[in-house]
Protein backbone atom coordinates (compact mmCIF):
# COMPACT_ATOMS: atom_id res chain seq x y z
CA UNK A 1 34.09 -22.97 45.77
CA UNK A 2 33.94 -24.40 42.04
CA UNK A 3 30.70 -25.33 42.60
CA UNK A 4 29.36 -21.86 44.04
CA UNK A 5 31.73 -20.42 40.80
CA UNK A 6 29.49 -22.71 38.37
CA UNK A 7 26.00 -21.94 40.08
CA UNK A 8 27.08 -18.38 39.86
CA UNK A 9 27.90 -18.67 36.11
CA UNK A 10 24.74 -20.85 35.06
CA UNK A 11 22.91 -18.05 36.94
CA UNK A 12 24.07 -14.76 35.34
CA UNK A 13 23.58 -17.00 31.56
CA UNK A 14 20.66 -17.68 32.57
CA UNK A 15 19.57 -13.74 33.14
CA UNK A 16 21.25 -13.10 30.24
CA UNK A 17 19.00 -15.99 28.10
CA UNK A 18 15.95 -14.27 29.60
CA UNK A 19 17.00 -10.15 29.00
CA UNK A 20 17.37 -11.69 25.38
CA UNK A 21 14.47 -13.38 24.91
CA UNK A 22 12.67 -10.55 26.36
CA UNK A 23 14.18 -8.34 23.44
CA UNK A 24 13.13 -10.38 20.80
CA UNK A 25 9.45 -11.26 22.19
CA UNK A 26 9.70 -6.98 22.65
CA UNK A 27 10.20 -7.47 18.72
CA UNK A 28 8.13 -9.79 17.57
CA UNK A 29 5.31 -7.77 19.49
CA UNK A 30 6.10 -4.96 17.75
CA UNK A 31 6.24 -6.39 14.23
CA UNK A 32 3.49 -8.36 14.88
CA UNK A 33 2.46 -10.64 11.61
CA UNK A 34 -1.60 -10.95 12.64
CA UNK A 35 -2.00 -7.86 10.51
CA UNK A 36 -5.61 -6.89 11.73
CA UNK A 37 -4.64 -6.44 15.14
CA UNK A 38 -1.64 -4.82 14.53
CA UNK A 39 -1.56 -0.77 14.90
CA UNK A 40 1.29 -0.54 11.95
CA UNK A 41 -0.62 -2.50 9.12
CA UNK A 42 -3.70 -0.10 9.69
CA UNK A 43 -0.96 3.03 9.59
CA UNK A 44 0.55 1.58 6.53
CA UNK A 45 -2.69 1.39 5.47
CA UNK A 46 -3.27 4.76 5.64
CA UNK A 47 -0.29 6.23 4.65
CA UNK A 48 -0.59 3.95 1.37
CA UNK A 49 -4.10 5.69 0.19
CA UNK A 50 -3.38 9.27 1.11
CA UNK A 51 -0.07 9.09 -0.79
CA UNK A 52 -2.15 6.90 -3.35
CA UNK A 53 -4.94 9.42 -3.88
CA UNK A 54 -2.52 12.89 -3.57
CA UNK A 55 -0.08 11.67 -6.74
CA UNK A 56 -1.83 11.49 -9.38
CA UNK A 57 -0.44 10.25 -11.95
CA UNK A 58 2.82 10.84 -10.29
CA UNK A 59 1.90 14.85 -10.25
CA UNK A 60 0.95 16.23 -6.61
CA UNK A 61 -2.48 17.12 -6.27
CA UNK A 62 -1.52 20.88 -4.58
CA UNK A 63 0.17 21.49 -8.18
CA UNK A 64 -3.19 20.33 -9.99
CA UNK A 65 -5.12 23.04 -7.79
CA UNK A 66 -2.50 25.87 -8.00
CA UNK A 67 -2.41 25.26 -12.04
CA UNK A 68 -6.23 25.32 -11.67
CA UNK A 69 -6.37 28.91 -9.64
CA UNK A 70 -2.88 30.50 -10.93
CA UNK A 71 -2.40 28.82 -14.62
CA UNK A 72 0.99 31.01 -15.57
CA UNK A 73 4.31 29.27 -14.29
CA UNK A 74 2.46 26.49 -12.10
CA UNK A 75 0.32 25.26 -15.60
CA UNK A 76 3.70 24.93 -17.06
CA UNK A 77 4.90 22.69 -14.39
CA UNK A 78 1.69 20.75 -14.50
CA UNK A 79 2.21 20.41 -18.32
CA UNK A 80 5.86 18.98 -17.80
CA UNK A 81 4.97 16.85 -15.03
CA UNK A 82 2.34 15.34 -16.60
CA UNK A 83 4.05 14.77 -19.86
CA UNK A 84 7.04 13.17 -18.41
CA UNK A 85 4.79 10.68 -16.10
CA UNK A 86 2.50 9.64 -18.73
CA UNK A 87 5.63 8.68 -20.71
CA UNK A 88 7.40 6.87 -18.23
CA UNK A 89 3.42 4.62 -17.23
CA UNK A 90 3.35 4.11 -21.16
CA UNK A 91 7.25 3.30 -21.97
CA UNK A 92 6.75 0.85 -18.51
CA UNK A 93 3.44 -0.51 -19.51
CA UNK A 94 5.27 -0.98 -23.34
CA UNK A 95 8.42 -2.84 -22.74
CA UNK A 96 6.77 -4.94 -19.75
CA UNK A 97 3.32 -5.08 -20.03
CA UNK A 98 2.71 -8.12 -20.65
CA UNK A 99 5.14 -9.47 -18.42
CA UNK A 100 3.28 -7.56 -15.82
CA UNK A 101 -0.62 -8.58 -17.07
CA UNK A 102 1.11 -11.82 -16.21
CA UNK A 103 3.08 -11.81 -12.92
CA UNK A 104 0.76 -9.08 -11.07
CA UNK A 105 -2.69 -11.33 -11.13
CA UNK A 106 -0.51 -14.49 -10.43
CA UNK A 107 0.44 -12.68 -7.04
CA UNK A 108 -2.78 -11.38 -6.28
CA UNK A 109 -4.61 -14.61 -6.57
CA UNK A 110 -1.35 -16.31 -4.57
CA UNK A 111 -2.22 -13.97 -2.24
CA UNK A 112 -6.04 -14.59 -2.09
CA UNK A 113 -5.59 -18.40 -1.94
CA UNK A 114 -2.64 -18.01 0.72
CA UNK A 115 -5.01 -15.63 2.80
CA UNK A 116 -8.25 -16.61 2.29
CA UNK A 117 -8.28 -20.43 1.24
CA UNK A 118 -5.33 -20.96 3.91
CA UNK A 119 -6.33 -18.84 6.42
CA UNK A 120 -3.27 -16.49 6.50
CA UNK A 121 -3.63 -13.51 8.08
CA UNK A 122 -0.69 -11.53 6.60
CA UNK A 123 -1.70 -13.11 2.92
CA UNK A 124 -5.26 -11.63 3.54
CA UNK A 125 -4.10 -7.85 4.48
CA UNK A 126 -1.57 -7.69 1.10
CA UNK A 127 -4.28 -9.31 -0.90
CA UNK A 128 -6.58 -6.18 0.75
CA UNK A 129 -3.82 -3.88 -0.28
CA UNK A 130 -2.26 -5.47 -3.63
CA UNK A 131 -6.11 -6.15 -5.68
CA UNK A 132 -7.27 -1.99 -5.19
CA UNK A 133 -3.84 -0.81 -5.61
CA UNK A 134 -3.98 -3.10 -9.57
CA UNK A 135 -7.01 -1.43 -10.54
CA UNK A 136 -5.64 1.97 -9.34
CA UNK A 137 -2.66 0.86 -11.60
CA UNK A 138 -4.90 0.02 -14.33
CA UNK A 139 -6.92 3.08 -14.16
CA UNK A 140 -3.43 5.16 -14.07
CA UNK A 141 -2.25 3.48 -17.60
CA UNK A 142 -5.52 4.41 -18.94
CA UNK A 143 -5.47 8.13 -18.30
CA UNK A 144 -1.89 8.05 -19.17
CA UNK A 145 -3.04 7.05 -22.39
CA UNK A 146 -5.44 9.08 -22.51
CA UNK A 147 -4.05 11.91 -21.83
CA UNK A 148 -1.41 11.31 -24.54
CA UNK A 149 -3.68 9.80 -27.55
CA UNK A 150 -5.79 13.26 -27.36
CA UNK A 151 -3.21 15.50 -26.26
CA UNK A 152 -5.16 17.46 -23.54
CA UNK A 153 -4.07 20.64 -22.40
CA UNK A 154 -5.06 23.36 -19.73
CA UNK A 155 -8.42 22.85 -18.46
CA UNK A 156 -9.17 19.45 -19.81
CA UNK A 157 -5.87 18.56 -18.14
CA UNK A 158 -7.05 19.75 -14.93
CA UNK A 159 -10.31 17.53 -15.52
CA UNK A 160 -9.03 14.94 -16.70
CA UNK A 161 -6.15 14.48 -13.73
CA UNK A 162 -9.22 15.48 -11.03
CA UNK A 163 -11.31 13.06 -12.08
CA UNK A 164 -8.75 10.02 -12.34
CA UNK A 165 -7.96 11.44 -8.31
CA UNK A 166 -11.81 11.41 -8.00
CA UNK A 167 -11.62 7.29 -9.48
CA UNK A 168 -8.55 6.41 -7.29
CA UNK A 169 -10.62 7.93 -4.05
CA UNK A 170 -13.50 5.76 -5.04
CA UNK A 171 -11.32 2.85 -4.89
CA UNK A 172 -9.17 3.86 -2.15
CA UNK A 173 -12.84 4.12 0.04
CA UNK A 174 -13.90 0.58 -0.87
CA UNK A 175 -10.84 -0.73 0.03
CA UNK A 176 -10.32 0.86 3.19
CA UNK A 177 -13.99 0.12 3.89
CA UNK A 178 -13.69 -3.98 2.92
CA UNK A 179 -10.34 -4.18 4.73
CA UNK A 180 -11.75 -2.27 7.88
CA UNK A 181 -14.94 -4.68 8.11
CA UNK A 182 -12.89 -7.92 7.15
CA UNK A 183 -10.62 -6.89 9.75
CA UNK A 184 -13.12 -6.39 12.41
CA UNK A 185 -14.65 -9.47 11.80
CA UNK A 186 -11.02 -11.09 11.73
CA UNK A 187 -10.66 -9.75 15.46
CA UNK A 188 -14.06 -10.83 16.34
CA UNK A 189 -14.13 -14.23 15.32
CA UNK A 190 -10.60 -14.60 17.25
CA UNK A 191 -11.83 -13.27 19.81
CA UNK A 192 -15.23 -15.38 19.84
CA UNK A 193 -12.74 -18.48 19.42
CA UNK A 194 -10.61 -17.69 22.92
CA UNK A 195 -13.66 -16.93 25.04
């Protein structure tokens, strides 16, 4: 009887080893870290440059338009929006911008070597992300600057916000275009490799 008991025990842990494991493979499925193949990097992805490309300059792109069509109340907004983001990109890019012209390309080439010298995959798809999304950063402090050193108002405000969105979109294309084909040819090549 104490052995049936200890058989009967060393089964049911044993179940219980394998429900768990099964949960955490479930996981580790799910948050896959080969980023090319995974459904959630390319949604991330996504999500990233359509938020990217509607804020401009940290003012919503609908408010641009309505300014652009209504003017009154909504060119007001615009105005206050606008002022209040380009101070906060300058105060940030004043008290830590050189901090940052440091750190941020230190990561970004960590990144590049990580992905691209040592072949990690999750390295490669934030390098993909993090380079575009510095020169959309860059671009941002310089029509914040812009913007402020000539004191644009109305119309040239409009233009001036449009074609920064315009600049980001050109951007956010490439990158989406360079990550799509290096990812491709990421799953290829793996794929070419197993068969």
């Amino acid at each position: 009887m104490g052995i049936k008991a200890r058989r009967i025990g060393f089964n049911i842990r044993e179940q219980v080893g394998a429900q768990v494991l099964q949960w955490h493979q479930s996981v580790f499925e799910l948050i896959d870290m080969r980023s090319f193949s995974n459904l959630w990097f390319w949604i991330a992805l996504a999500v990233l440059w359509s938020t990217t490309s509607h804020w401009v300059l940290g003012v919503p792109y609908d408010l641009i338009q309505r300014a652009g069509r209504k003017g009154g109340q909504a060119m007001e907004d615009l105005h206050d929006l606008t002022r209040v983001n380009v101070n906060r990109i300058l105060f940030i890019a004043g008290q830590s911008g050189t901090v940052l012209m440091v750190f941020v390309p230190f990561v970004v080439t960590v990144l590049g070597l990580l992905g691209f010298f040592y072949r990690v995959e999750f390295c490669q798809a934030l390098f993909l992300m993090a380079l575009p999304l510095s020169i959309v950063a860059a671009l941002s402090w310089r029509t914040a600057y812009r913007i402020q050193t000539h004191g644009f108002q109305d119309e040239t405000l409009i233009k001036t916000l449009r074609r920064h969105r315009m600049a980001v979109q050109a951007v956010a294309m490439l990158a989406i275009f360079s990550t799509g084909m290096w990812g491709m040819y990421q799953l290829l090549s793996v794929g070419v490799m197993h068969s």
